[in-house]
N, C-alpha and C. Protein backbone atom coordinates (compact mmCIF):
# COMPACT_ATOMS: atom_id res chain seq x y z
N UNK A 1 -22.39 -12.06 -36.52
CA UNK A 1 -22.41 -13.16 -35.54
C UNK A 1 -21.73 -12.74 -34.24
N UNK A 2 -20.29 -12.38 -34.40
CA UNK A 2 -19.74 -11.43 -33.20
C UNK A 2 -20.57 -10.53 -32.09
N UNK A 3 -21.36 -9.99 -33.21
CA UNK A 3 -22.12 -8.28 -32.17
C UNK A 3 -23.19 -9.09 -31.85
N UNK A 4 -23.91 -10.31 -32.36
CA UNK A 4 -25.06 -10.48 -31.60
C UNK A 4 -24.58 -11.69 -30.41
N UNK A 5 -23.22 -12.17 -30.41
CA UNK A 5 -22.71 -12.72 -29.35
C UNK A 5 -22.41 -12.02 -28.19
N UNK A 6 -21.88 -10.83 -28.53
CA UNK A 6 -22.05 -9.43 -27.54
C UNK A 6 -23.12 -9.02 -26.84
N UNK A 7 -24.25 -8.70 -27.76
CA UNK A 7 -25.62 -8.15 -27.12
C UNK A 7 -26.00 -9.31 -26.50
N UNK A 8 -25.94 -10.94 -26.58
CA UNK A 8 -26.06 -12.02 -25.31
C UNK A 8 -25.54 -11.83 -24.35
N UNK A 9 -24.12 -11.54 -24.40
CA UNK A 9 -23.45 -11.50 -23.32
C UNK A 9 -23.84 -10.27 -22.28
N UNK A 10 -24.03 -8.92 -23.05
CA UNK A 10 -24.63 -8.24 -22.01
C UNK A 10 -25.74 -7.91 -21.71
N UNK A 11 -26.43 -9.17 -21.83
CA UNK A 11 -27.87 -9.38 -20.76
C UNK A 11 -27.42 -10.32 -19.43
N UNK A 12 -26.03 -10.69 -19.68
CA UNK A 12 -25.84 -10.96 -17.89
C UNK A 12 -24.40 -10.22 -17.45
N UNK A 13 -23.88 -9.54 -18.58
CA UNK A 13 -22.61 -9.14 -18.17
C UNK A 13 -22.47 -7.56 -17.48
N UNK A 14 -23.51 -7.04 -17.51
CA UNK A 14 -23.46 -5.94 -16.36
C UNK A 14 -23.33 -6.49 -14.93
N UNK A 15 -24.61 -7.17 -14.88
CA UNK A 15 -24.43 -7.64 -13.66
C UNK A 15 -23.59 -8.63 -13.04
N UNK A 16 -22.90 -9.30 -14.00
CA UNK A 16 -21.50 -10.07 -13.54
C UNK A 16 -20.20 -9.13 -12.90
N UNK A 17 -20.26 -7.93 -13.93
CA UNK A 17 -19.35 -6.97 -13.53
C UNK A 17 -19.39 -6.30 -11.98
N UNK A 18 -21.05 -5.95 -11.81
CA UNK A 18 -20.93 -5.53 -10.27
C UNK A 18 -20.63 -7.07 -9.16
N UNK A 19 -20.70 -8.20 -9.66
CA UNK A 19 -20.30 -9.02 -8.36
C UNK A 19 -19.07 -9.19 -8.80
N UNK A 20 -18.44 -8.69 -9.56
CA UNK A 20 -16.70 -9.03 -9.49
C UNK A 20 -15.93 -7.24 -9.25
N UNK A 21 -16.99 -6.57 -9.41
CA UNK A 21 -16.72 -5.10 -8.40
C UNK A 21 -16.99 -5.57 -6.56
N UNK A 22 -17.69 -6.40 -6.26
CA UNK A 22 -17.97 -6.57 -4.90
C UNK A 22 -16.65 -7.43 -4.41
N UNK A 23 -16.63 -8.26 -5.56
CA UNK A 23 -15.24 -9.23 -5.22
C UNK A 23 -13.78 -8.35 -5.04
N UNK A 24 -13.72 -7.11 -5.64
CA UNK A 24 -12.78 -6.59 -5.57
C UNK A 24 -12.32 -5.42 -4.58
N UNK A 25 -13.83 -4.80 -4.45
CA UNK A 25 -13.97 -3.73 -3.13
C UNK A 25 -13.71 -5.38 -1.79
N UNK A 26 -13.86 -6.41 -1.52
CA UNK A 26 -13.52 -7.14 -0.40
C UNK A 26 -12.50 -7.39 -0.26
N UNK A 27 -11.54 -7.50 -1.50
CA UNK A 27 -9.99 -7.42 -1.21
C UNK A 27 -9.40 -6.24 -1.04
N UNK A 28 -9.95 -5.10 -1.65
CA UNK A 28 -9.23 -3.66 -1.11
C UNK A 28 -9.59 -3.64 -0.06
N UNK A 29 -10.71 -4.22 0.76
CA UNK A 29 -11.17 -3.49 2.17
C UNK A 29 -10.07 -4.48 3.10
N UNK A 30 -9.69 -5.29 2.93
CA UNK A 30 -8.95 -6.31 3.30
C UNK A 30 -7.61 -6.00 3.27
N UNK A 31 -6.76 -5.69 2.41
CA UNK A 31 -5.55 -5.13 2.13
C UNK A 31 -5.42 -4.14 3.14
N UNK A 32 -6.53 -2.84 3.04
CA UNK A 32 -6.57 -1.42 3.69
C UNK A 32 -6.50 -1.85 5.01
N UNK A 33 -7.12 -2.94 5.77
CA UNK A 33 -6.98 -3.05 7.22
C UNK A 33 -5.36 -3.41 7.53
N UNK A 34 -5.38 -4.92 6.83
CA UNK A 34 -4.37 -5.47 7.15
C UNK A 34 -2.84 -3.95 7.28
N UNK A 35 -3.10 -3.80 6.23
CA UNK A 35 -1.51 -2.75 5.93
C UNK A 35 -2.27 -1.37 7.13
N UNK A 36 -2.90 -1.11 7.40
CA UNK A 36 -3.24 -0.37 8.45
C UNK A 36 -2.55 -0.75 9.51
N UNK A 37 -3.22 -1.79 10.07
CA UNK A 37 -3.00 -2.32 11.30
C UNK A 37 -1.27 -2.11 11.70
N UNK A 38 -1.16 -2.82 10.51
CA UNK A 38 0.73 -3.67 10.89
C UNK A 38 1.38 -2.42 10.31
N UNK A 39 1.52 -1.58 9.69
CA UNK A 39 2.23 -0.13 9.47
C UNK A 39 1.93 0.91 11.21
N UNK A 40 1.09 0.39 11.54
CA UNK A 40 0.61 1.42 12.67
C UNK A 40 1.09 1.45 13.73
N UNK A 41 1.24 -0.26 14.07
CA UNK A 41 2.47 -1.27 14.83
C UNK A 41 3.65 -0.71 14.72
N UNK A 42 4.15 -0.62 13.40
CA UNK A 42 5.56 -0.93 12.53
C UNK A 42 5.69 0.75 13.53
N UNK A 43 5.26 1.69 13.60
CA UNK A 43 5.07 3.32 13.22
C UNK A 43 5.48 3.26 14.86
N UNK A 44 4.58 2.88 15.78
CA UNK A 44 4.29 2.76 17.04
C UNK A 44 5.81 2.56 17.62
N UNK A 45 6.03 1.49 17.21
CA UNK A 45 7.65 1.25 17.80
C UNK A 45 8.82 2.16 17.51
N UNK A 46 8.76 2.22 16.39
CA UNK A 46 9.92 3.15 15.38
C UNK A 46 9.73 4.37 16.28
N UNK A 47 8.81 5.06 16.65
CA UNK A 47 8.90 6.69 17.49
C UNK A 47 8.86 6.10 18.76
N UNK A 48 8.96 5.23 19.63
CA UNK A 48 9.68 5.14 20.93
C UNK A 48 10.78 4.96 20.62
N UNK A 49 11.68 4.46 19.53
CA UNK A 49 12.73 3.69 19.42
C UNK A 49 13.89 5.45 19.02
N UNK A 50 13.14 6.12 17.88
CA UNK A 50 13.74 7.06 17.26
C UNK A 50 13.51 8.71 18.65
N UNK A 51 12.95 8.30 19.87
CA UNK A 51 12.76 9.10 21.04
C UNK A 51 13.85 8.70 21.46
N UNK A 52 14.00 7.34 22.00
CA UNK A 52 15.34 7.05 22.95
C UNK A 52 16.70 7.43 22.08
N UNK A 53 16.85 7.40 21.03
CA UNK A 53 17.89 7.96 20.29
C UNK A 53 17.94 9.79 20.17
N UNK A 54 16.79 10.47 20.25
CA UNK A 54 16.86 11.83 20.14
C UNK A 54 17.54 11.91 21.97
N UNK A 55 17.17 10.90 22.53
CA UNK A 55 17.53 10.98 23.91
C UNK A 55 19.03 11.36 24.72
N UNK A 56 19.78 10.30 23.40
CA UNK A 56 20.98 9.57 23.36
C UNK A 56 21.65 10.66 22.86
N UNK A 57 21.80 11.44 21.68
CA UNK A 57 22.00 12.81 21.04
C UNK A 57 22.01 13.46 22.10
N UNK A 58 20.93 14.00 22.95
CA UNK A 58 20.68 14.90 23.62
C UNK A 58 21.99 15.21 24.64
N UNK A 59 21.95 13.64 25.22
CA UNK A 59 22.83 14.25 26.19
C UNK A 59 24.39 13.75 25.50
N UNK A 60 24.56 13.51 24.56
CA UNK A 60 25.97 13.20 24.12
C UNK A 60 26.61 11.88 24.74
N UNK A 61 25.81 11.12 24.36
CA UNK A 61 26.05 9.63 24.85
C UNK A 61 25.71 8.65 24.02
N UNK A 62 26.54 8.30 22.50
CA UNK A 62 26.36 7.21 22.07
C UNK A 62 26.69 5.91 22.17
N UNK A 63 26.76 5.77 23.46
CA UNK A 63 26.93 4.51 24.16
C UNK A 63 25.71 4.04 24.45
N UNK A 64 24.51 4.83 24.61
CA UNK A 64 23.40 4.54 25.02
C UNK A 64 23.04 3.63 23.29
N UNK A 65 23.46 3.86 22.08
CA UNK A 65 22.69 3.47 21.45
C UNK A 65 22.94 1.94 21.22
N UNK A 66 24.25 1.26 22.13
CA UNK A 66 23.78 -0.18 22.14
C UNK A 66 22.90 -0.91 22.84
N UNK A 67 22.67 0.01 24.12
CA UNK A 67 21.70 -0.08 24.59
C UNK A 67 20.31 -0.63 23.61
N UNK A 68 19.78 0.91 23.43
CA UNK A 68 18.99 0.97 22.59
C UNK A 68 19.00 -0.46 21.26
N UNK A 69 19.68 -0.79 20.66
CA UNK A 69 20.03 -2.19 19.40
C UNK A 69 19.73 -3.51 20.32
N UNK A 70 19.94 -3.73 21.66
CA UNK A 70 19.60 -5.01 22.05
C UNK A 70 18.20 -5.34 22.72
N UNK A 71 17.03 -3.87 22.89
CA UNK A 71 15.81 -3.97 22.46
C UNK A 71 14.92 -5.16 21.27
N UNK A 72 15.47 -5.17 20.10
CA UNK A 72 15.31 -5.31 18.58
C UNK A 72 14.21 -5.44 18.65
N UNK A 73 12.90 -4.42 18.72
CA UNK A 73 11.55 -4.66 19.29
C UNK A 73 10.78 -3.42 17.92
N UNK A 74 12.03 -2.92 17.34
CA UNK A 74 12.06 -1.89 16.15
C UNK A 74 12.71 -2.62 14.80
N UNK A 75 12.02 -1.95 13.60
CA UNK A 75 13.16 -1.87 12.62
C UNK A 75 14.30 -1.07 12.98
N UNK A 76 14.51 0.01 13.55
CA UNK A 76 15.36 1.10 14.09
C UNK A 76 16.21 0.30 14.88
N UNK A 77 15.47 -0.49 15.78
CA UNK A 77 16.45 -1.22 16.83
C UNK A 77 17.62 -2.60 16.57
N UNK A 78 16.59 -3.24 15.62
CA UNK A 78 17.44 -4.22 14.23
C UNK A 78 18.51 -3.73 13.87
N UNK A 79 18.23 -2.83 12.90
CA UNK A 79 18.76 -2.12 12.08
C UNK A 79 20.23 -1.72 12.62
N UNK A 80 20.05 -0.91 13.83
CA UNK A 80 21.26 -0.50 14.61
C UNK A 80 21.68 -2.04 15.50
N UNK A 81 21.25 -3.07 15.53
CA UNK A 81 21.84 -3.87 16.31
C UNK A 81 23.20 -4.65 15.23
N UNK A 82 22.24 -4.63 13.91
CA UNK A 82 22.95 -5.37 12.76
C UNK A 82 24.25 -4.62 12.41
N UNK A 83 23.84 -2.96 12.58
CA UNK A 83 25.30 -1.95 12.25
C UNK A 83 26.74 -2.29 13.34
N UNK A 84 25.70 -2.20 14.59
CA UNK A 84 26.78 -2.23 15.78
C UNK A 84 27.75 -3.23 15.57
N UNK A 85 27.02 -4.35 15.41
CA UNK A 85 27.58 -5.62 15.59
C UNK A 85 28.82 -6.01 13.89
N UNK A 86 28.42 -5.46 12.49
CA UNK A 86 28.98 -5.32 11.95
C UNK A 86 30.76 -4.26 11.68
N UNK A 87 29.77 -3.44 12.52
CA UNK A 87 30.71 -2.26 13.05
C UNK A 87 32.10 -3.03 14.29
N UNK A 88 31.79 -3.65 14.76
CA UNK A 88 32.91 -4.52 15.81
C UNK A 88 34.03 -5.18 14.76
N UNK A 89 32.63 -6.23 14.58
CA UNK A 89 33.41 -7.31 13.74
C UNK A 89 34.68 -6.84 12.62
N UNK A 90 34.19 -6.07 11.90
CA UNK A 90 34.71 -5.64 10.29
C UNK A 90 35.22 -4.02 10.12
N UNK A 91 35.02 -3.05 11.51
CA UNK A 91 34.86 -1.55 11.09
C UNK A 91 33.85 -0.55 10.45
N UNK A 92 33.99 0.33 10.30
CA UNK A 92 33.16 1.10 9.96
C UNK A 92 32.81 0.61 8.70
N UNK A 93 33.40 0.14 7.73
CA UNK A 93 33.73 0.17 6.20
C UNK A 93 32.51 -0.79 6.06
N UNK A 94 31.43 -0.73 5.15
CA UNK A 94 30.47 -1.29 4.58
C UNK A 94 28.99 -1.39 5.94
N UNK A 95 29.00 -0.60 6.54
CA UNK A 95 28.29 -0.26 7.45
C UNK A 95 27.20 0.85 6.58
N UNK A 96 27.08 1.35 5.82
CA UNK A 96 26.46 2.23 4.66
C UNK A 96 25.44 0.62 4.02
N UNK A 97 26.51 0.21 3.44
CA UNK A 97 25.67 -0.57 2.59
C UNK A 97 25.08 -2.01 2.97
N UNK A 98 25.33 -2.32 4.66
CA UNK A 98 24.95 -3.29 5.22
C UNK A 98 23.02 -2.57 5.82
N UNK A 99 23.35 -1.10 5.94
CA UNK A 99 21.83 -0.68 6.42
C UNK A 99 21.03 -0.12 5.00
N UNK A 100 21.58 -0.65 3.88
CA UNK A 100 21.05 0.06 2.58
C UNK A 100 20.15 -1.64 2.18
N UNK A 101 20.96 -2.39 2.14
CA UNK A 101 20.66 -3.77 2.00
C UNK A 101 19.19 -3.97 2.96
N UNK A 102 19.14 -3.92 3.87
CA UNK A 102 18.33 -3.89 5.13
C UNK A 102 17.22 -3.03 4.72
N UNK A 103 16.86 -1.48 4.78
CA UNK A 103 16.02 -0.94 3.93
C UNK A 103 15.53 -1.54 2.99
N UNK A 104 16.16 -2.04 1.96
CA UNK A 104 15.47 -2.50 0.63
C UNK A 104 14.89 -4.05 0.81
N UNK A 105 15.23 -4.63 1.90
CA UNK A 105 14.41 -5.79 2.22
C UNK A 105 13.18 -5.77 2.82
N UNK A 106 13.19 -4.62 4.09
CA UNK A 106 12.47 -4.56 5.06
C UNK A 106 11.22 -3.39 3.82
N UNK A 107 11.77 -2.44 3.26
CA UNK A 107 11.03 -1.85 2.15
C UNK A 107 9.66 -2.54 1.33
N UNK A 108 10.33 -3.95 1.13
CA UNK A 108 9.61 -4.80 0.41
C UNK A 108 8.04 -5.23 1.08
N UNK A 109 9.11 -5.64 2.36
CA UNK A 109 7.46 -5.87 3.41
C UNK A 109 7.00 -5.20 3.70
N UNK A 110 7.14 -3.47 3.84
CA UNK A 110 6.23 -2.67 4.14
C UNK A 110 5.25 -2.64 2.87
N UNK A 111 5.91 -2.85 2.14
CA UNK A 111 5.17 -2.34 0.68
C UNK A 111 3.97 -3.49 0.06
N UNK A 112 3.73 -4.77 1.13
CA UNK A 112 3.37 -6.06 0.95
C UNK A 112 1.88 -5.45 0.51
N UNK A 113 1.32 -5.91 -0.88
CA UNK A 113 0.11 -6.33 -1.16
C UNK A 113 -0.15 -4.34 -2.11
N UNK A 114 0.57 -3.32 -1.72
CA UNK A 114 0.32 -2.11 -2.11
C UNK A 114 -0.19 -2.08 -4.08
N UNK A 115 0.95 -2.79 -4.15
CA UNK A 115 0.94 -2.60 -5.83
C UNK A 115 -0.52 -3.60 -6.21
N UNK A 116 -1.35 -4.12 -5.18
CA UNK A 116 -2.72 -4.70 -5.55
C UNK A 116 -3.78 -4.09 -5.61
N UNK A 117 -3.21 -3.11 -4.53
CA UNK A 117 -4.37 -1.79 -4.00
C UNK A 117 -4.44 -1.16 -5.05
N UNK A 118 -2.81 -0.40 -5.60
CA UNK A 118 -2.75 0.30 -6.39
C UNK A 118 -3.75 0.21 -7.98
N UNK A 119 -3.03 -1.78 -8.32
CA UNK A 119 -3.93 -2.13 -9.15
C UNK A 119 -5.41 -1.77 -9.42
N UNK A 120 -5.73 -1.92 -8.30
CA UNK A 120 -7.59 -2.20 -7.75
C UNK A 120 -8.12 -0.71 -7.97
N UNK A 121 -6.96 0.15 -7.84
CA UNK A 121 -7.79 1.48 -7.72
C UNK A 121 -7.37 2.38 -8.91
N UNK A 122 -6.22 1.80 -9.84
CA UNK A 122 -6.31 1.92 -11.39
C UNK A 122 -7.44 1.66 -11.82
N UNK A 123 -7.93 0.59 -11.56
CA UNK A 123 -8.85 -0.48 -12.45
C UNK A 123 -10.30 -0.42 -12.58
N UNK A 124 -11.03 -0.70 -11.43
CA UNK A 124 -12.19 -0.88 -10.90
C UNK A 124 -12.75 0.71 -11.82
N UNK A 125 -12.47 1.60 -12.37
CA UNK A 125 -13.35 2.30 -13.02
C UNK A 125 -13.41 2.07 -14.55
N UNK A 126 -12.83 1.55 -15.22
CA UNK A 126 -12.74 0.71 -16.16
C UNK A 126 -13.77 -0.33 -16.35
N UNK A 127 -13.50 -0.98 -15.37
CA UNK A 127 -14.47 -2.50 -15.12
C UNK A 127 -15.58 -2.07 -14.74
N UNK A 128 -15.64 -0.64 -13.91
CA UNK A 128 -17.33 -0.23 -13.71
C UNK A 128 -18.08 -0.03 -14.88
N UNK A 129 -16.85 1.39 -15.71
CA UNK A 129 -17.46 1.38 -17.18
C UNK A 129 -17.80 0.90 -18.13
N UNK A 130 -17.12 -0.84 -17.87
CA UNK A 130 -17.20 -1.56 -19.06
C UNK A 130 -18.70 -2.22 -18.66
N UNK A 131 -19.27 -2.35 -17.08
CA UNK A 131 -20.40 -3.02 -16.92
C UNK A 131 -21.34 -1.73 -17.00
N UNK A 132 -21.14 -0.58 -17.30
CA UNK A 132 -22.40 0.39 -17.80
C UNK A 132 -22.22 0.07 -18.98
N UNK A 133 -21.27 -0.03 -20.20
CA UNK A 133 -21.43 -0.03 -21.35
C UNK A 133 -22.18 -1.26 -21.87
N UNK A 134 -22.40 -2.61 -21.16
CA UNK A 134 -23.00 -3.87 -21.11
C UNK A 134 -24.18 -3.55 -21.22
N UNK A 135 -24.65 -2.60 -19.85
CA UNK A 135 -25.89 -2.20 -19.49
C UNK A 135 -26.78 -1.75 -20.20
N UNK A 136 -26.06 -0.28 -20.89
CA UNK A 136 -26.40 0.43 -21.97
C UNK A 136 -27.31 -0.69 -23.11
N UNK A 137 -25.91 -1.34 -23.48
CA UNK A 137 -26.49 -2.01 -24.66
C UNK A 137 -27.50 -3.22 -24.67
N UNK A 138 -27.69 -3.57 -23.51
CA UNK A 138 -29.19 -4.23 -23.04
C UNK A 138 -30.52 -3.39 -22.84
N UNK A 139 -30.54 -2.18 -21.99
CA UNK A 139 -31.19 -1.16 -22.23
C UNK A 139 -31.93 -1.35 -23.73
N UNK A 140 -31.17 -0.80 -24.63
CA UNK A 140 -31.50 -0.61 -25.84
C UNK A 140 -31.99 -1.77 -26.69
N UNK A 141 -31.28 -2.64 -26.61
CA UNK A 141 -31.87 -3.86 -27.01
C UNK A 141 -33.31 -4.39 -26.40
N UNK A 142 -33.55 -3.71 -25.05
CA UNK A 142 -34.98 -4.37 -24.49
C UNK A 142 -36.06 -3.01 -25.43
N UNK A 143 -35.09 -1.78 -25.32
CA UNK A 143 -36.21 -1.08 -26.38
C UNK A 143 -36.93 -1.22 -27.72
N UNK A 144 -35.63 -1.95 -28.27
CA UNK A 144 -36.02 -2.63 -29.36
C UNK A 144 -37.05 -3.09 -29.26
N UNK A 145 -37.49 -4.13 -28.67
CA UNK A 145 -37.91 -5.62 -28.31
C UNK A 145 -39.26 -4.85 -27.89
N UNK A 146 -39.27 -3.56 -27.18
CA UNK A 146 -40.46 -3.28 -26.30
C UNK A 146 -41.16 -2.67 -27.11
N UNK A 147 -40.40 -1.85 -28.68
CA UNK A 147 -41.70 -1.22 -29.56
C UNK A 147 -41.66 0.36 -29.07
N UNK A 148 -40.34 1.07 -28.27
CA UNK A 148 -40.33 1.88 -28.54
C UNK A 148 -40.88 2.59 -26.91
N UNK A 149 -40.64 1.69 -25.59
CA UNK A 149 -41.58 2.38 -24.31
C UNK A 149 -39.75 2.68 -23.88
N UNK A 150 -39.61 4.37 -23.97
CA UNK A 150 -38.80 4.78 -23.46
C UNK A 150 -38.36 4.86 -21.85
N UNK A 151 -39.69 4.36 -21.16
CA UNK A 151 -39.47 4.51 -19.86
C UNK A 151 -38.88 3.17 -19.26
N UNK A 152 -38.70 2.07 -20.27
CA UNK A 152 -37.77 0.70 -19.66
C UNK A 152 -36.60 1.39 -20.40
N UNK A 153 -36.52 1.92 -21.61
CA UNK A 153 -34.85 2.11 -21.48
C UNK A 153 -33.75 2.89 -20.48
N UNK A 154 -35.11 4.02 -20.19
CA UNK A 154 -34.89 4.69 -19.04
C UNK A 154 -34.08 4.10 -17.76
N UNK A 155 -35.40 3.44 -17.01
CA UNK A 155 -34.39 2.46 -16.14
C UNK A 155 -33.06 1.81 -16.66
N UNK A 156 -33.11 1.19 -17.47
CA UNK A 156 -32.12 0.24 -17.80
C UNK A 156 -30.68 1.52 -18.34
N UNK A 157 -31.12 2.49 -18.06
CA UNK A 157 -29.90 2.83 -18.28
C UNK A 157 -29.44 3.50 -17.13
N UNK A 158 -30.09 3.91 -16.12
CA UNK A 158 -29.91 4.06 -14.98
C UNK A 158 -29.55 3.09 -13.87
N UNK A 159 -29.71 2.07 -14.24
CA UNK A 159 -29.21 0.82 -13.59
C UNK A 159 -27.64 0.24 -13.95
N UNK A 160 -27.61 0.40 -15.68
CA UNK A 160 -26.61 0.47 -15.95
C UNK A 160 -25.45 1.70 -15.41
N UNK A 161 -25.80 2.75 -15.32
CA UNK A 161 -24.96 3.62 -14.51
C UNK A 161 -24.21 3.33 -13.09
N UNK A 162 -24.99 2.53 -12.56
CA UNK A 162 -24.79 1.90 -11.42
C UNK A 162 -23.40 0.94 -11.17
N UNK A 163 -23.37 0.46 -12.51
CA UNK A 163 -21.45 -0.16 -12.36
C UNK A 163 -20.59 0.56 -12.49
N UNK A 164 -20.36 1.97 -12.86
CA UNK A 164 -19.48 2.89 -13.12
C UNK A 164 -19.35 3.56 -11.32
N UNK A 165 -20.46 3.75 -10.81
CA UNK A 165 -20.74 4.34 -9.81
C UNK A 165 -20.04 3.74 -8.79
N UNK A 166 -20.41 2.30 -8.55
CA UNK A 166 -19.47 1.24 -8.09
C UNK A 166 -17.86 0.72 -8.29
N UNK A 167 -17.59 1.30 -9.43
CA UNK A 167 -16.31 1.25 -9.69
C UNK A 167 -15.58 2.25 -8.95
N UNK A 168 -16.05 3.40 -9.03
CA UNK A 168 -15.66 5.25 -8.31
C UNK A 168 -15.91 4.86 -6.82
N UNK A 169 -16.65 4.30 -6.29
CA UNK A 169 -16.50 3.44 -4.71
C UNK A 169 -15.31 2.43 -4.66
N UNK A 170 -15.28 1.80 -5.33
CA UNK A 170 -14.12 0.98 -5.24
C UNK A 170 -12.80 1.76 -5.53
N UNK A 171 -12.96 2.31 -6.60
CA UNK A 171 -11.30 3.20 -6.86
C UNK A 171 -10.98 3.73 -5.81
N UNK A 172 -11.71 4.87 -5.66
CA UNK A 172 -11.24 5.87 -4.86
C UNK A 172 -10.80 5.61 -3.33
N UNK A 173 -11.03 4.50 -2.42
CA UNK A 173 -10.91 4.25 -1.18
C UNK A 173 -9.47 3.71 -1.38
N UNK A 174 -9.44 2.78 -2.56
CA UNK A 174 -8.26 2.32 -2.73
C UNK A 174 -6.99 2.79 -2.84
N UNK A 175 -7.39 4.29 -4.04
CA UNK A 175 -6.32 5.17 -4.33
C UNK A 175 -5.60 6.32 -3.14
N UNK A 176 -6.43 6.56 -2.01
CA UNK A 176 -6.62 6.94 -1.20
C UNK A 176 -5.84 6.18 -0.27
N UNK A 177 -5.68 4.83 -0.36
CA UNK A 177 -5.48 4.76 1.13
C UNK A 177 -3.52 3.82 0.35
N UNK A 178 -3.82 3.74 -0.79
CA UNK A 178 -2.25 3.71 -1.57
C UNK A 178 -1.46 4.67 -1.17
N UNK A 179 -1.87 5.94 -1.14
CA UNK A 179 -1.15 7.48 -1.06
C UNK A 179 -0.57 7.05 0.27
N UNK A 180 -1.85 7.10 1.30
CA UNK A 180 -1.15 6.38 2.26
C UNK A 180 -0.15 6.30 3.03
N UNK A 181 -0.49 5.30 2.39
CA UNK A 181 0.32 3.96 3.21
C UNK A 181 1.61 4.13 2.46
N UNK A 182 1.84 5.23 1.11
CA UNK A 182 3.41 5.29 0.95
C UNK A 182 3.97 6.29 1.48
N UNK A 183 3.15 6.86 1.89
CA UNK A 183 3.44 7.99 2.79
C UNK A 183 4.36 7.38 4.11
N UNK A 184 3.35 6.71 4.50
CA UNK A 184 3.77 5.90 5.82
C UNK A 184 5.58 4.88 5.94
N UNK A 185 5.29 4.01 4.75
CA UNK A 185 6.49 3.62 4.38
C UNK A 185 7.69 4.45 4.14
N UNK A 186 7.47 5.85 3.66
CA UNK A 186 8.38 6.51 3.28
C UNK A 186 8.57 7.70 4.68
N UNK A 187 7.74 7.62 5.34
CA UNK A 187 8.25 7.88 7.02
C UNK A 187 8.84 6.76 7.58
N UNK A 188 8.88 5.66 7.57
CA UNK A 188 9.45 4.72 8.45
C UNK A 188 10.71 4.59 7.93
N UNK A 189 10.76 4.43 6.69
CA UNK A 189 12.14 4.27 5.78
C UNK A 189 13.24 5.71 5.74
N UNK A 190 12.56 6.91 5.96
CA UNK A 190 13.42 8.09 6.80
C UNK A 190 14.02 8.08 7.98
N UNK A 191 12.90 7.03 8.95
CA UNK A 191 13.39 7.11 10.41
C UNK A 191 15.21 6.24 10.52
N UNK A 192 14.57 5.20 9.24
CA UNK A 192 15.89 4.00 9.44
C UNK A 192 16.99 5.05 8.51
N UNK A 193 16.71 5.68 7.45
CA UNK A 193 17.94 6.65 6.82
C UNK A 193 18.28 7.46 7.78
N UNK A 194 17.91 7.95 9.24
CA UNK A 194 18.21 8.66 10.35
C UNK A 194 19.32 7.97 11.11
N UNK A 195 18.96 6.50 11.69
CA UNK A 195 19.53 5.79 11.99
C UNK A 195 20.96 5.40 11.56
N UNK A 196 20.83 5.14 10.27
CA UNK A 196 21.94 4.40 9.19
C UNK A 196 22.96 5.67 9.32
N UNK A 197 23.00 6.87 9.26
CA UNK A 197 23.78 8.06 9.44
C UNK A 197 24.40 8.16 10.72
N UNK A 198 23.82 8.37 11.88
CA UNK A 198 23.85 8.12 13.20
C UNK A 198 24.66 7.03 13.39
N UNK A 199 24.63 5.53 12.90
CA UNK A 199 25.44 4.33 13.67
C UNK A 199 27.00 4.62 12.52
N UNK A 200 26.72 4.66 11.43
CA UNK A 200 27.77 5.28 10.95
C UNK A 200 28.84 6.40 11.59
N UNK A 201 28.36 7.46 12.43
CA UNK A 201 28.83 8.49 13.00
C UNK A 201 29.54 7.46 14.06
N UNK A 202 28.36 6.62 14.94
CA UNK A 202 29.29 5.70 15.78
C UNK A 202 30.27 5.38 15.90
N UNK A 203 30.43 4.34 14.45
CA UNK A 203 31.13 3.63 14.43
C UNK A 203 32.70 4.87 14.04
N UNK A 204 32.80 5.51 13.15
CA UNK A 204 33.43 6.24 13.39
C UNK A 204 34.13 6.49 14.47
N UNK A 205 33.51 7.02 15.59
CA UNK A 205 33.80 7.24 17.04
C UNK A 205 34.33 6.48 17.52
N UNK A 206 33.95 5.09 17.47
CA UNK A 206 34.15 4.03 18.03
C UNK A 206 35.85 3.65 17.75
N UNK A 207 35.72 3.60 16.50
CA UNK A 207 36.93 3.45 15.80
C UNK A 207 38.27 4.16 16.14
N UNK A 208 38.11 5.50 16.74
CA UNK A 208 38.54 6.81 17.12
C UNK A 208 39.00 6.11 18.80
N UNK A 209 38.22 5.98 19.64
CA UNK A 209 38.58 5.81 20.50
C UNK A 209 39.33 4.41 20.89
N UNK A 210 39.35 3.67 19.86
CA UNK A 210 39.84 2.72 20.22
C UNK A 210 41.41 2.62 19.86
């Protein structure tokens, strides 16, 4: 009773599988822009921001970098506005773990929607395979039925191939653009571990001269 509830089901469940492969390649293509766009932004600012600081180094002037903190047009520029200003108030002391805190928040939002991508591009070959294996077994079942004309099982199993195929379109753009974009995060999140060292050194200084 089970297996012939099965062989019903996949006379529509291949093809259910490729419109919930279409449903799923529209949210990866969706994710991939969005986190494009706004990482590219995020990227854009951070290297004018992490220039005016190679600037500031250069000529031995970390005075320039409050400058630089009342921008806040960066995570970099945040980041160091939140140190500076902690750095007055309280000293050097917890200036480490006030820009560690900060990372692991701002971390979060870079990372917004990734672990879906990631999902999507685990998955979608699974779900392709499971709508060829549907396929398959309709195929065969219409051979049954047909008395033995190998050239409909033919098609039908070539059609069935077609959700696996679709799944390997969907994975792979996904898995691809996961690598990414942690790539990306894990450049932006270096630029601010650049930073967090640097306002630390500051404050130090600061402390020194006062």
């Amino acid at each position: 009773m089970l297996t012939q509830n099965l062989f019903n089901f996949a006379q529509v469940g291949a093809e259910s599988v490729l419109w919930f492969l279409v449903f799923l390649s529209v949210i990866s293509i969706s994710v991939i822009l969005e986190r494009y766009f706004s990482l590219k932004s995020i990227r854009k600012s951070s290297q004018s921001v992490l220039i005016k600081i190679e600037d500031a180094l250069i000529s031995n002037n970390l005075s320039d970098l409050e400058y630089i903190s009342a921008s806040r047009d960066s995570l970099e520029s945040k980041a160091l506005s939140y140190g500076i200003r902690h750095a007055k108030e309280n000293g050097p002391k917890g200036v480490g773990e006030l820009f560690n805190s900060f990372m692991l928040i701002e971390k979060q939002k870079l990372e917004k929607s990734l672990n879906l991508l990631a999902t999507i591009g685990s998955n979608a070959v699974y779900i392709g395979l499971l709508g060829t294996v549907f396929g398959i077994m309709k195929a065969f079942r219409d051979l049954g039925a047909s008395q033995g004309d190998m050239s409909l099982v033919m098609t039908g199993i070539a059609e069935a191939l077609v959700a696996t195929a679709f799944g390997l379109f969907v994975a792979i753009p996904a898995i691809v653009a996961y690598d990414y974009f942690q790539k990306q995060v894990r450049s932006i999140l270096g630029g601010l571990e650049t930073v967090k060292e640097l306002c630390i050194t500051y404050t130090h200084i600061a402390k020194k001269d006062s």
